[in-house]
Protein backbone atom coordinates (compact mmCIF):
# COMPACT_ATOMS: atom_id res chain seq x y z
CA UNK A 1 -21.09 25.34 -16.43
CA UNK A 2 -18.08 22.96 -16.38
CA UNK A 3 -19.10 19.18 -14.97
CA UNK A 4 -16.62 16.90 -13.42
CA UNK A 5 -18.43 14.05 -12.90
CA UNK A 6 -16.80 11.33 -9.96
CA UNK A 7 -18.05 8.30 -9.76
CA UNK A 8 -17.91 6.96 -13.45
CA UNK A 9 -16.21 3.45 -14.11
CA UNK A 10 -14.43 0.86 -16.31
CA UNK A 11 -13.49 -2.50 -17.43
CA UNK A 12 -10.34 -3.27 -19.43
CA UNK A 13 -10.30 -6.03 -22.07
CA UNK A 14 -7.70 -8.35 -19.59
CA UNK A 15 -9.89 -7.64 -16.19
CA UNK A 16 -12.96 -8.75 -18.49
CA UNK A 17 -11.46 -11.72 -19.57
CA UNK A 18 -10.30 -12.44 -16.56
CA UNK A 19 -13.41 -12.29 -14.86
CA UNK A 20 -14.52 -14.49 -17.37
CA UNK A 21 -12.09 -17.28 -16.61
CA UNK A 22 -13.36 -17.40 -13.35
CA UNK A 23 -15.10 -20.61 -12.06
CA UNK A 24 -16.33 -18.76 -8.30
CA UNK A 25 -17.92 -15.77 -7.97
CA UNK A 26 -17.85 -13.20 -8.60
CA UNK A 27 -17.37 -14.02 -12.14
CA UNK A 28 -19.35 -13.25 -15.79
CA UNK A 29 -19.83 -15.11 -18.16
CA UNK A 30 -22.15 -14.90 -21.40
CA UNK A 31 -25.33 -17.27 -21.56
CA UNK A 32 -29.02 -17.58 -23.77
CA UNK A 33 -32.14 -15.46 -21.86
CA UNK A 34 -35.14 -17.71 -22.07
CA UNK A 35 -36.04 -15.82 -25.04
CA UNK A 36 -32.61 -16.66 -27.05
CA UNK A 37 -31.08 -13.68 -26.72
CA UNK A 38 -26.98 -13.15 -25.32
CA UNK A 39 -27.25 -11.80 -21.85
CA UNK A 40 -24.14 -11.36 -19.54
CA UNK A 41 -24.57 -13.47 -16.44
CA UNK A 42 -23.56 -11.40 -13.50
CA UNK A 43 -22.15 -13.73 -10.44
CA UNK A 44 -21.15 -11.33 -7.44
CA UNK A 45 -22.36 -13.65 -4.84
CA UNK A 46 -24.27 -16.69 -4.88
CA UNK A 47 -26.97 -14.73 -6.48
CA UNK A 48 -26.94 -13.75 -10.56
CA UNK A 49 -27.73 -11.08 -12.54
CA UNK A 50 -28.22 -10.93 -16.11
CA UNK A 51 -28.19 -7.44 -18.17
CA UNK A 52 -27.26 -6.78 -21.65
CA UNK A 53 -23.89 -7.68 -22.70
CA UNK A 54 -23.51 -4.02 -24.16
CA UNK A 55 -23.34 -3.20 -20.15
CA UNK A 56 -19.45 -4.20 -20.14
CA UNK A 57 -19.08 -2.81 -23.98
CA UNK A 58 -19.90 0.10 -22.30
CA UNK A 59 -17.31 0.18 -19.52
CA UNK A 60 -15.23 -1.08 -22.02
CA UNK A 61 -15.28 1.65 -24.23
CA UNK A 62 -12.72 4.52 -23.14
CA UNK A 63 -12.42 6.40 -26.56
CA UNK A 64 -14.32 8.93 -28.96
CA UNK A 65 -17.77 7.08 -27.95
CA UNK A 66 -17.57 7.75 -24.50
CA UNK A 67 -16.20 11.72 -25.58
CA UNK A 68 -18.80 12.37 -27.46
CA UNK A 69 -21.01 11.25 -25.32
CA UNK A 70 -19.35 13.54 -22.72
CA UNK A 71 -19.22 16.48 -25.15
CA UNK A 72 -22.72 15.58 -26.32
CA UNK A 73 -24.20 16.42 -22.50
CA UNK A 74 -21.54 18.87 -21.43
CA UNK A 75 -19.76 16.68 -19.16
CA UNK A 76 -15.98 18.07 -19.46
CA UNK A 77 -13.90 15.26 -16.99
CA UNK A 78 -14.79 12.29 -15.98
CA UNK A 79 -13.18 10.79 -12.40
CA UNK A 80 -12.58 7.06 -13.37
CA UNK A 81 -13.18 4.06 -11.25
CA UNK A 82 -13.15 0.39 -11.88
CA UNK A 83 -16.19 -1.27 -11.73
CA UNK A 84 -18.04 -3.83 -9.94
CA UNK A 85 -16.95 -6.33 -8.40
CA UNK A 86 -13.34 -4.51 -7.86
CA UNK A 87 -10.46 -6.45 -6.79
CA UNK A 88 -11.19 -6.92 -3.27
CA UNK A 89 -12.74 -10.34 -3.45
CA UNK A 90 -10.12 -12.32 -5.71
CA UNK A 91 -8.02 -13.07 -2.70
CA UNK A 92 -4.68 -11.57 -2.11
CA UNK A 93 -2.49 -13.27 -5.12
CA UNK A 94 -5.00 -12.31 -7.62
CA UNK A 95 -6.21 -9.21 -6.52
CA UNK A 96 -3.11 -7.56 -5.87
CA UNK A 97 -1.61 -8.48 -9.95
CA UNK A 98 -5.28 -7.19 -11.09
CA UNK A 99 -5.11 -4.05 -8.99
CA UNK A 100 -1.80 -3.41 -10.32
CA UNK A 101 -2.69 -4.11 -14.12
CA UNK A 102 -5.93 -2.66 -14.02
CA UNK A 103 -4.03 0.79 -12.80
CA UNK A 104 -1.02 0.66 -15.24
CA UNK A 105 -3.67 0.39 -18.28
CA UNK A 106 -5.80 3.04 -16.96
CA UNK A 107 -2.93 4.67 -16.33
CA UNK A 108 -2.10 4.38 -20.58
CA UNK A 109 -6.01 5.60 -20.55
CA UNK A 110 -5.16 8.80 -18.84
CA UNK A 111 -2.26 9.68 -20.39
CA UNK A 112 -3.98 9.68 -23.88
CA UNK A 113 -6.62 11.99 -22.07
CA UNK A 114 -5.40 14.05 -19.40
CA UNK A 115 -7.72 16.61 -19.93
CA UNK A 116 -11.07 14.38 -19.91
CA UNK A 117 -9.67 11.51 -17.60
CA UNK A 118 -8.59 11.61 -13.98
CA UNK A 119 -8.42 8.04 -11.89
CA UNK A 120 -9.13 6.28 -8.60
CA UNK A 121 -6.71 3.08 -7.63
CA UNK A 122 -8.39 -0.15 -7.36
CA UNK A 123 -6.72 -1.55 -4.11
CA UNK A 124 -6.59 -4.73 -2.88
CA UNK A 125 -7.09 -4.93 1.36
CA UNK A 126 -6.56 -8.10 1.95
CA UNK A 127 -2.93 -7.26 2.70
CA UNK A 128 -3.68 -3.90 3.85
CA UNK A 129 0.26 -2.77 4.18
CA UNK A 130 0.34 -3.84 0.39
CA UNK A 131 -2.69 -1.86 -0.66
CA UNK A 132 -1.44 1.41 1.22
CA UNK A 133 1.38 0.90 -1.20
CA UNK A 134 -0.34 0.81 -4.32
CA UNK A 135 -2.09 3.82 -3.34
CA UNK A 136 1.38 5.55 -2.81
CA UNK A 137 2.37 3.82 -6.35
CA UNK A 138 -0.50 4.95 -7.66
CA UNK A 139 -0.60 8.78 -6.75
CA UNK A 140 3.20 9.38 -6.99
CA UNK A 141 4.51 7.70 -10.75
CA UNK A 142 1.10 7.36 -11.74
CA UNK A 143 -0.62 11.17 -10.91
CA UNK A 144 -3.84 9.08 -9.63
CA UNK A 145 -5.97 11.49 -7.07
CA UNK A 146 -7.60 8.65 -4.57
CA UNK A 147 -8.77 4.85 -4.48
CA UNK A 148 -12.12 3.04 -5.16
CA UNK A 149 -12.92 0.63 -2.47
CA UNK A 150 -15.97 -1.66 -2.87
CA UNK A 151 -17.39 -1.76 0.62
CA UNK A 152 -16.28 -4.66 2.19
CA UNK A 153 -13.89 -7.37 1.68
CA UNK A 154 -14.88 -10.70 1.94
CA UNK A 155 -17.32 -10.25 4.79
CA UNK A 156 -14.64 -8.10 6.51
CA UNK A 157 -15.29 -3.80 7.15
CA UNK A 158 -12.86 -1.32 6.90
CA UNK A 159 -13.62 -0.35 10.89
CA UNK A 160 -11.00 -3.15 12.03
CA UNK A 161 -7.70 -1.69 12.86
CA UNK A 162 -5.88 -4.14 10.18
CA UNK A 163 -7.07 -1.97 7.86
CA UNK A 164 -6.06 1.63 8.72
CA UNK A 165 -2.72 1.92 7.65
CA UNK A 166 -4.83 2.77 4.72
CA UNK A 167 -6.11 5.18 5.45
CA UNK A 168 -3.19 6.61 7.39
CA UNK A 169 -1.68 6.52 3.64
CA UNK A 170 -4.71 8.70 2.30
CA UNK A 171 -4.14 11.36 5.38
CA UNK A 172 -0.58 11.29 4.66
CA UNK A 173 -0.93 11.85 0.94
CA UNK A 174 -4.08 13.76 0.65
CA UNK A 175 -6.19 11.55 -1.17
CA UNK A 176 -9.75 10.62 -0.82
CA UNK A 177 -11.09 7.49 -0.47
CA UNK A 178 -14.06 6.29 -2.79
CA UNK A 179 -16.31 3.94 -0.77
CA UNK A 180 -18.65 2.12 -3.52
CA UNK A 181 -20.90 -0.49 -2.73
CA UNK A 182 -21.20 -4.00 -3.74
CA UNK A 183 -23.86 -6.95 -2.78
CA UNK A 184 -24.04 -7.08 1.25
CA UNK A 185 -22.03 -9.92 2.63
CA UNK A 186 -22.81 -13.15 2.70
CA UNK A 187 -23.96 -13.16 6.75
CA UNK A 188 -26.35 -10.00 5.04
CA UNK A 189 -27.65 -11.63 1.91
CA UNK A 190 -30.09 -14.79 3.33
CA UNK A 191 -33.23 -11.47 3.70
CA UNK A 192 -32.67 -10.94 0.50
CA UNK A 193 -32.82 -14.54 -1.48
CA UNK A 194 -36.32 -14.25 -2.18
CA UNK A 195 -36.53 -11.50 -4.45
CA UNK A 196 -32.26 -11.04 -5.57
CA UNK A 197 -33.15 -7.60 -7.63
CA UNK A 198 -33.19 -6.32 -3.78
CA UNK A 199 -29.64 -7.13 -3.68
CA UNK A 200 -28.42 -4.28 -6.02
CA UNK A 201 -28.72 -1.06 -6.57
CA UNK A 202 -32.51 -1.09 -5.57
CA UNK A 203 -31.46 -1.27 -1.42
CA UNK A 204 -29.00 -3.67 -1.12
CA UNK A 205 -26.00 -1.50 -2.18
CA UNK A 206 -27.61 1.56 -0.12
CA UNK A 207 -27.69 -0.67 2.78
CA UNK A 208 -24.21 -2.48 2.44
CA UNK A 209 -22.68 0.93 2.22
CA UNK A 210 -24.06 3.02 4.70
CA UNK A 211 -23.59 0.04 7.37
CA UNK A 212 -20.17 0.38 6.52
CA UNK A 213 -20.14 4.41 6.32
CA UNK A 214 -21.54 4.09 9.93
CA UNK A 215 -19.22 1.38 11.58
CA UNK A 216 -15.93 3.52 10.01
CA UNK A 217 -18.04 6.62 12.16
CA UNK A 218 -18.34 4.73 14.77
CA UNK A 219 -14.99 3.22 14.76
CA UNK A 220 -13.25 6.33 15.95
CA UNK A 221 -11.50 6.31 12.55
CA UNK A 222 -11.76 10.06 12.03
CA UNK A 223 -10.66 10.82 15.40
CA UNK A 224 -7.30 9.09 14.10
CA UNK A 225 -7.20 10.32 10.95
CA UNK A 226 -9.33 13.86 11.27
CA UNK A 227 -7.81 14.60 7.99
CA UNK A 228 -8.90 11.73 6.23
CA UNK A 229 -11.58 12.20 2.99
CA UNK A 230 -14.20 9.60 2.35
CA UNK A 231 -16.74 9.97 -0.45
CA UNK A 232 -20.00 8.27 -0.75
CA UNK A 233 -22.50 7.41 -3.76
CA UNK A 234 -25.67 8.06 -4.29
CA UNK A 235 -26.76 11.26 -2.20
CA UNK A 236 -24.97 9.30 1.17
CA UNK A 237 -26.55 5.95 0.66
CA UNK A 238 -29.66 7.46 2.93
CA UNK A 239 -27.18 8.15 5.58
CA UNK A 240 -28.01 12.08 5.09
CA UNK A 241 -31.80 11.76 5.47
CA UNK A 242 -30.92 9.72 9.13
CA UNK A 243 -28.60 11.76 10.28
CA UNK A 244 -30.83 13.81 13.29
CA UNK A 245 -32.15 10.67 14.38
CA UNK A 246 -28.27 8.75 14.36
CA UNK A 247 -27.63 11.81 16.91
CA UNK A 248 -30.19 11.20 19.24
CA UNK A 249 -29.62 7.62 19.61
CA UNK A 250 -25.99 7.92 19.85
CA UNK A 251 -26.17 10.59 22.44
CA UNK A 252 -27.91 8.21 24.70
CA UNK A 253 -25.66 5.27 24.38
CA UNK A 254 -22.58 4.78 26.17
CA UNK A 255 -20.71 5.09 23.06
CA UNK A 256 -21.14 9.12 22.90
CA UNK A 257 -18.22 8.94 25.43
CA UNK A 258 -15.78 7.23 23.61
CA UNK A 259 -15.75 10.04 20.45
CA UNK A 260 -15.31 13.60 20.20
CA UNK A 261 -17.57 14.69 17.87
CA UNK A 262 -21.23 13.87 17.27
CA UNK A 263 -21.84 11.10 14.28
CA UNK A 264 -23.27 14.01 12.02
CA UNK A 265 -20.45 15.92 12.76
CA UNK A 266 -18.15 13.35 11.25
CA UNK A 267 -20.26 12.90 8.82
CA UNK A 268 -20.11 16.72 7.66
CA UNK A 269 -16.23 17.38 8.29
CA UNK A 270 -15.36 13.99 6.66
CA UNK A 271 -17.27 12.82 4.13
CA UNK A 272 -18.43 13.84 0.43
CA UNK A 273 -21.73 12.65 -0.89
CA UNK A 274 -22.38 12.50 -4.89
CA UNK A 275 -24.91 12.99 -7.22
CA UNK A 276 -24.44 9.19 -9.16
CA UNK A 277 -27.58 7.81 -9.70
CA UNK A 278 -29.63 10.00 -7.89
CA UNK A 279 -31.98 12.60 -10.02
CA UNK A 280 -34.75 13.08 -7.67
CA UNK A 281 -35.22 16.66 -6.70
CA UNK A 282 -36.55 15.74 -3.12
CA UNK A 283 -33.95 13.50 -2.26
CA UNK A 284 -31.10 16.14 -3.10
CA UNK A 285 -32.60 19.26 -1.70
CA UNK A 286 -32.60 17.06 1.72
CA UNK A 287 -28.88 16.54 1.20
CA UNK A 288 -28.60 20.22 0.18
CA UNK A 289 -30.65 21.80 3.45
CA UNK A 290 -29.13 18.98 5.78
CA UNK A 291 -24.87 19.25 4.54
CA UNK A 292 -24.75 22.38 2.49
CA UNK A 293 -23.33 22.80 -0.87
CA UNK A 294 -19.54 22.31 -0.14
CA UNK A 295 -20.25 18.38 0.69
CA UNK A 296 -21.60 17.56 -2.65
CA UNK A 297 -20.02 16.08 -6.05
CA UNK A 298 -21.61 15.95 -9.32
CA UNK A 299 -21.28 12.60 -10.55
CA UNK A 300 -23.21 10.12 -12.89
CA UNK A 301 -22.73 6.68 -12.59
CA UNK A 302 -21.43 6.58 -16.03
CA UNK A 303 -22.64 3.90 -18.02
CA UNK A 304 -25.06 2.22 -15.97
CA UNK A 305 -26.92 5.97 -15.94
CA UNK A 306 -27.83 8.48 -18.27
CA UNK A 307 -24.96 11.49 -18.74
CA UNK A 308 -28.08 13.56 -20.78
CA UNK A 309 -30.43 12.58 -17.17
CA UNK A 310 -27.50 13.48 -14.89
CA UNK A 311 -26.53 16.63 -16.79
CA UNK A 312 -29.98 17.73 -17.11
CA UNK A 313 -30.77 17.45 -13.40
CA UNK A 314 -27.82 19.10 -12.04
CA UNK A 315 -28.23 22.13 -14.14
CA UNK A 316 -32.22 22.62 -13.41
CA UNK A 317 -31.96 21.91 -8.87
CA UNK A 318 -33.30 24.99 -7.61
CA UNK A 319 -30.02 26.24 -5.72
CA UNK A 320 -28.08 29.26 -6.07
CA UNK A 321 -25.55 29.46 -9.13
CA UNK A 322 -22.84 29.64 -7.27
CA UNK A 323 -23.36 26.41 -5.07
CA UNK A 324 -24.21 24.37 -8.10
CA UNK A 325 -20.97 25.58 -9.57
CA UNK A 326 -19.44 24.18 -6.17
CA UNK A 327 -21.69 20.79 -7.02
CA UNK A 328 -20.72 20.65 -10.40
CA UNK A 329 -16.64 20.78 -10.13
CA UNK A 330 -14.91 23.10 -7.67
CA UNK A 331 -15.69 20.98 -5.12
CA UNK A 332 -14.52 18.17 -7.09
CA UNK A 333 -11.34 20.49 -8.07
CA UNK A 334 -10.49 20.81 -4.35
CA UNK A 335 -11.25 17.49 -3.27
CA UNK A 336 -9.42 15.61 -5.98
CA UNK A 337 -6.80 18.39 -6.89
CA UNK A 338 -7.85 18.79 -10.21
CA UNK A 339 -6.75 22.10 -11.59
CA UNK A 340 -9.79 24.34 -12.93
CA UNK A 341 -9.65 25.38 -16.50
C-alpha cells in the first residue's frame, strides 16, 4: 500500500552551522560525554540535551541513504519539515534570512526528487505580515504544500490576533499548517527542571502543543478562518483521548457562548492528527473510534523514529483496508495536494 509519510524533517549543512555559531540558545554544539565519547549538546532552552551526533547526520542526509531507507520499508514520499528548534526563536533578522535559505535549499532538495520529496515552509512569526509572505513565496515559485510552525514563539501563542494574517494566508491559499512542538516556554519550564528528559518528547512537547492546539480552539480562530487546516503530531498530542471531557467543561463555562461549534467539533472539522511517533495500538484505535479514519496521516518522525517500526505498525492496526489506505496517503493526497500515483 503506498505510504506518504508527513511529519519527517531536516537540517541543511548552513542551518547546522549556523546553529553552531550560536552563543544563546537554542544552539548545538559538539562536546566529550563523561565517558569520552562526541555527543551533540542540544541547547533549546536553558536546559541541554545530549544525543549522538549521527542525530543531525541523519537530518542531514537527503540522498540515496535516506531512499533506500524509504524503499527498504515501503515508504514512497516523504512530507519534509525542518527540524527542531525551527526558525521561530532567532529573532526577526535572523530568522527571517534562515527561513528563506533553509526553503530555497530544500527547495534544490525537491527538485532533484519530486517524486519522493514534498515540503513544509519554515516561517518566521515574529513579523507575522512577513511570514504570511513567505508562505505565499513558498507555495507559488516554490510548489511547497503548507508550513511547519514550532508551537510557540518566544513565549508568545499563535491565539493572539497579531498572528492571524497567517493563517488568513493558509485559508486563502489552501495550505495546511503543521503545528510541531518544541520545549514549553520559559514561564512553563521551572516544573520541569528537576528531571529535563520531561521536557521533550516524553510530556513536555505533548503538553506545549496541545496547550497551544487548545488556546487556537478556543481563540475563535476557526470561526474566522472555518477553512483553515491545522495538523498535529503524535496521535493529537493527547488532545483526542480528552476530547468528551473538554466538552463538558466548556459547555458549562461562559465561554460556550462566545463560539459556534463545540471544542470537539473544531477539533474534527479542522484539524489532522498523525501517526509520528506513535506505534501503540491502544493509543491509535482511541484516535480511530473517537475522529474516524479521514482525520488521520501516516507519518514517522523520520529520523528520530524507526521507518521499519512506523511501516510495520501502520500496515498490521486492525482497521478496514480501505481506511488504512485513507491513513496511509489519500488523506495525505487531499490534504497536501499531492497527486496519487
Amino acid at each position: 500500500m503506498r505510504k506518504i509519510a508527513v511529519e519527517e524533517h531536516f537540517y541543511t549543512e548552513a542551518y547546522l552551522e549556523y546553529l553552531r555559531s550560536r552563543k544563546d540558545p537554542p544552539r548545538r554544539e559538539i562536546v566529550q560525554d563523561e565517558n569520552g565519547n562526541e555527543v551533540e549538546r542540544a541547547w533549546d532552552s536553558v536546559y541541554y540535551r545530549d544525543r549522538p551526533v549521527s542525530s543531525s547526520l541523519g537530518l542531514l542526509e537527503m540522498g540515496e541513504k535516506r531512499l533506500n531507507d524509504m524503499d527498504r520499508t515501503g515508504i514512497d514520499m516523504q512530507v519534509l519539515s525542518l527540524s527542531n528548534p525551527g526558525v521561530e526563536l532567532f529573532g526577526m533578522k535572523d530568522g527571517e534570512m534562515m527561513a528563506t535559505k533553509t526553503n530555497d535549499e530544500l527547495a534544490r532538495i525537491i527538485q532533484r526528487y519530486p517524486e519522493r520529496f514534498v515540503g513544509l515552509a519554515a516561517i518566521s512569526p515574529e513579523n507575522p505580515r512577513r511570514a504570511a509572505g513567505e508562505l505565499e513565496r513558498t507555495a507559488k515559485e516554490l510548489g511547497f504544500k503548507g508550513a511547519n510552525i514550532n508551537s510557540h514563539v518566544n513565549g508568545e501563542y499563535l491565539d493572539d490576533r497579531k498572528f492571524w494574517i497567517i493563517f488568513e494566508k493558509a485559508q486563502e491559499l489552501g495550505l495546511p499548517i503543521y503545528i510541531h512542538p518544541r520545549e514549553p516556554s520559559a514561564d512553563m519550564v521551572k516544573p520541569y527542571a528537576k528531571y529535563p528528559l520531561l521536557l521533550g518528547a516524553m510530556l513536555g512537547f505533548s503538553a506545549e502543543v496541545g496547550l497551544h492546539a487548545m488556546r487556537l480552539i478556543l481563540s475563535g480562530v476557526f470561526d474566522v478562518f472555518p477553512d483553515l487546516k491545522l495538523v498535529l503530531g503524535h496521535l493529537g498530542e493527547g488532545l483526542p483521548f480528552s476530547l468528551w471531557r473538554i466538552d463538558r467543561h466548556w459547555s458549562k463555562s461562559p465561554m460556550s457562548k462566545r463560539l459556534k461549534k463545540r471544542p470537539s467539533q473544531y477539533f474534527k472539522d479542522n484539524i489532522f492528527v498523525t501517526t509520528s511517533g506513535m506505534f501503540w495500538n491502544p493509543a491509535f484505535m482511541c484516535v480511530y473510534d473517537g475522529l474516524g479514519p479521514d482525520n488521520i496521516l501516516f507519518a514517522v518522525d523520520y529520523p528520530y523514529e524507526s521507518n521499519e517500526i512506523a511501516a510495520n505498525f501502520i500496515e498490521a492496526v486492525p482497521i478496514p483496508d480501505r481506511d488504512k489506505a485513507k491513513v496511509c496517503h489519500k488523506n495525505a493526497e487531499k490534504l497536501f495536494n499531492i497527486g496519487p500515483q
